[in-house]
C-alpha atoms as a PDB file:
ATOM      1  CA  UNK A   1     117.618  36.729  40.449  1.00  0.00           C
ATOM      2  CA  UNK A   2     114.632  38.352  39.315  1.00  0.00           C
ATOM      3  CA  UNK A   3     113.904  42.186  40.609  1.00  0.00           C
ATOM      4  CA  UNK A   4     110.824  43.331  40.985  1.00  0.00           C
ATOM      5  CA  UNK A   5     109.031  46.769  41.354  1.00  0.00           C
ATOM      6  CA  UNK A   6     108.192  46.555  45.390  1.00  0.00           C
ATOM      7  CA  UNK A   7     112.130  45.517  45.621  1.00  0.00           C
ATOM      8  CA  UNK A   8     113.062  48.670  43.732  1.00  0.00           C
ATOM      9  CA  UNK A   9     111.269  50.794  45.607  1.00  0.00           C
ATOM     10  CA  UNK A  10     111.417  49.094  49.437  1.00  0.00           C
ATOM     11  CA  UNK A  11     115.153  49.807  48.094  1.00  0.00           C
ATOM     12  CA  UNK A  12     114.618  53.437  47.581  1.00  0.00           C
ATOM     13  CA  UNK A  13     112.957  54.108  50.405  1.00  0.00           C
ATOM     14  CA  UNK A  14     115.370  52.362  52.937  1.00  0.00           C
ATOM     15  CA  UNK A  15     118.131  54.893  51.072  1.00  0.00           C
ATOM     16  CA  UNK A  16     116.802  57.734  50.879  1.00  0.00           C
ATOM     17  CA  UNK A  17     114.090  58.432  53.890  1.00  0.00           C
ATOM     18  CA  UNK A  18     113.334  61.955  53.095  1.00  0.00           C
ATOM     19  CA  UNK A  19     111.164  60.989  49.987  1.00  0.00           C
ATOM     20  CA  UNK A  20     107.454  59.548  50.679  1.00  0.00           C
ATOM     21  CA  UNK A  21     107.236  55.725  49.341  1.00  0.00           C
ATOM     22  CA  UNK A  22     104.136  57.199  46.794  1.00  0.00           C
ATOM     23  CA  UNK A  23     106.579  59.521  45.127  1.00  0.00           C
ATOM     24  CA  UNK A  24     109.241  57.104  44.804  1.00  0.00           C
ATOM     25  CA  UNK A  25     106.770  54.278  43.288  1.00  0.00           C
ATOM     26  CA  UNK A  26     105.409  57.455  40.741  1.00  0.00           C
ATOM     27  CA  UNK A  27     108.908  57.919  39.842  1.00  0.00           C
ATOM     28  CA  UNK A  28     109.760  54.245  39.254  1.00  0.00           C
ATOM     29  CA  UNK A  29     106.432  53.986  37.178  1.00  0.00           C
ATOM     30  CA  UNK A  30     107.082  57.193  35.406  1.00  0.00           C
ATOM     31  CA  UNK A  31     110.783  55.639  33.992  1.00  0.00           C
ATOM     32  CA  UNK A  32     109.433  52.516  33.295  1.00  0.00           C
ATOM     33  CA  UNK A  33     106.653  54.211  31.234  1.00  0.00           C
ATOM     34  CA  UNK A  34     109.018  56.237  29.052  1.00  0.00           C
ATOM     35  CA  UNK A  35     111.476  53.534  28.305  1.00  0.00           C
ATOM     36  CA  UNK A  36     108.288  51.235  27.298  1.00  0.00           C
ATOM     37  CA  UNK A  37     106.853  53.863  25.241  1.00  0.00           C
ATOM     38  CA  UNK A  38     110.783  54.967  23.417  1.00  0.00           C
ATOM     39  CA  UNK A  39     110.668  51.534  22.488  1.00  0.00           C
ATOM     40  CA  UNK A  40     107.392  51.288  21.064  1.00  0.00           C
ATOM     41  CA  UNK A  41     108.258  54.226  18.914  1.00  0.00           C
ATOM     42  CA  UNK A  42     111.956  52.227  18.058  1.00  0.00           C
ATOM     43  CA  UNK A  43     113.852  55.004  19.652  1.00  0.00           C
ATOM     44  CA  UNK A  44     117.123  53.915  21.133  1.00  0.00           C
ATOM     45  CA  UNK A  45     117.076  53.857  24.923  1.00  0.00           C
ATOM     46  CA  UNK A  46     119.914  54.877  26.309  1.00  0.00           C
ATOM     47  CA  UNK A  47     121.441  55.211  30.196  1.00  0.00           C
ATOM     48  CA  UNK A  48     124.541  56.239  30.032  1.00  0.00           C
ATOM     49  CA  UNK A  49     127.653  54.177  31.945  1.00  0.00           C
ATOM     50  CA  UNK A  50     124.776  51.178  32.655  1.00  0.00           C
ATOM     51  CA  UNK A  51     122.982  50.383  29.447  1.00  0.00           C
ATOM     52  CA  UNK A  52     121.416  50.352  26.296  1.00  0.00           C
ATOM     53  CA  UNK A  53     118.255  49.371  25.079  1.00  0.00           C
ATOM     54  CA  UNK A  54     116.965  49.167  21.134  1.00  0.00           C
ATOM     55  CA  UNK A  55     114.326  47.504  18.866  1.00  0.00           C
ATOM     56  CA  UNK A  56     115.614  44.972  15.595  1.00  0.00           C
ATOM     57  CA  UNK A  57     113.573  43.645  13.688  1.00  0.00           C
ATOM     58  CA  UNK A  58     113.881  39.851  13.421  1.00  0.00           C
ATOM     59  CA  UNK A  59     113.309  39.188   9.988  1.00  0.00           C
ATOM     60  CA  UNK A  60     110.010  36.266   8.761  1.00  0.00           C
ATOM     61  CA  UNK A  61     111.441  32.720   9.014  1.00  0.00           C
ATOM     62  CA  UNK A  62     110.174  29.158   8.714  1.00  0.00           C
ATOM     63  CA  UNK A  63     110.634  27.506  11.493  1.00  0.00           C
ATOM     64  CA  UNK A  64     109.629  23.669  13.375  1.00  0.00           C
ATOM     65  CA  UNK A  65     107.775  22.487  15.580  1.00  0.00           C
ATOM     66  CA  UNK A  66     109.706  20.015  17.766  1.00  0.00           C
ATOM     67  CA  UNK A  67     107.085  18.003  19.210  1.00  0.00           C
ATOM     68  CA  UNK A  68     105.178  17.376  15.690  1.00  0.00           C
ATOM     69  CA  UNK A  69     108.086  18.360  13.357  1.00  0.00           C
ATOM     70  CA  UNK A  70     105.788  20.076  11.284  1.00  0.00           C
ATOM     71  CA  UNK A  71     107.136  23.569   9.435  1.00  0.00           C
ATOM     72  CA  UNK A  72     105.350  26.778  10.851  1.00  0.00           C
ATOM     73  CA  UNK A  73     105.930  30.144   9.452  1.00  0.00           C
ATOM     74  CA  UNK A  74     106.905  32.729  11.949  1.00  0.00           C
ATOM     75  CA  UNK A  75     106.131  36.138  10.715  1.00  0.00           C
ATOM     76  CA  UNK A  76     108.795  39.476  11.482  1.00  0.00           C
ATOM     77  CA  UNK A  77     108.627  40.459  14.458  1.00  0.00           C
ATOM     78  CA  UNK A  78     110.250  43.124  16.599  1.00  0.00           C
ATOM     79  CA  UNK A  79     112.050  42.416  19.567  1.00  0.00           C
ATOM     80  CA  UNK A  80     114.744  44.147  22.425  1.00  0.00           C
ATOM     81  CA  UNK A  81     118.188  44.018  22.259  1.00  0.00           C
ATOM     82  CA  UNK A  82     120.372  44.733  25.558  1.00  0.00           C
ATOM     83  CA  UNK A  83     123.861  45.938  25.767  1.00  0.00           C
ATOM     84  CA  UNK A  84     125.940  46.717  29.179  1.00  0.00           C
ATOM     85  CA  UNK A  85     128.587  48.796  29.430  1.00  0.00           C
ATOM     86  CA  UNK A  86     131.952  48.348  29.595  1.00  0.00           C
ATOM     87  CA  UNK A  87     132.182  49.918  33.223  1.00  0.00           C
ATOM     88  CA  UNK A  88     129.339  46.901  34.146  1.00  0.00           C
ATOM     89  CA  UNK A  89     131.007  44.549  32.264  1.00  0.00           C
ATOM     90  CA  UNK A  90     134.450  44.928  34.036  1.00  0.00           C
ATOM     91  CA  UNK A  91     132.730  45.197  37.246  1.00  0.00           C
ATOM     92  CA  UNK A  92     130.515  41.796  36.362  1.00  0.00           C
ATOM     93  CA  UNK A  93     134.252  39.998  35.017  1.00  0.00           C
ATOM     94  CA  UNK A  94     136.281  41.616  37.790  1.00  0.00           C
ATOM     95  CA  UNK A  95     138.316  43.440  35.250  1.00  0.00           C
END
């Protein structure tokens, strides 16, 4: 199941009332903003008890197209790697 930002914040608003749906969406844009940009700059990411977010570097490679079979090189590349933690993981296994 894919979430996405009007479910967040319809969410939000339905649990907490007393803050206007326009502050809530700011807020939601704001975090969203600062993980994207932490990640640009290949800082760590970090939420504490839910999860962490960091950049690797995936390193050049020659790889095949499987319709053609031809060799195409695929140059380094960055990309995100995700880790839960253990209290999400237990809660996900039923640990």
């Amino acid at each position: 199941m894919a979430i996405v930002k009007s479910k967040i914040l319809n969410h939000l608003s339905d649990n907490y009332p007393n803050f206007l749906k326009k502050d809530l969406s700011k807020l939601i844009e704001i975090i969203l903003t600062q993980i994207s940009s932490s990640l640009e700059k290949n800082e760590r990411v970090e939420l504490r008890d839910i999860f962490i977010l960091d950049t690797r570097i995936q390193k050049p490679r020659i790889s095949r197209n499987p319709k053609s079979n031809e060799k195409v090189n695929v140059p380094e590349k960055k990309t995100v790697h995700f880790k839960m933690s253990k209290k999400w993981f237990n809660k996900l296994n039923n640990e």
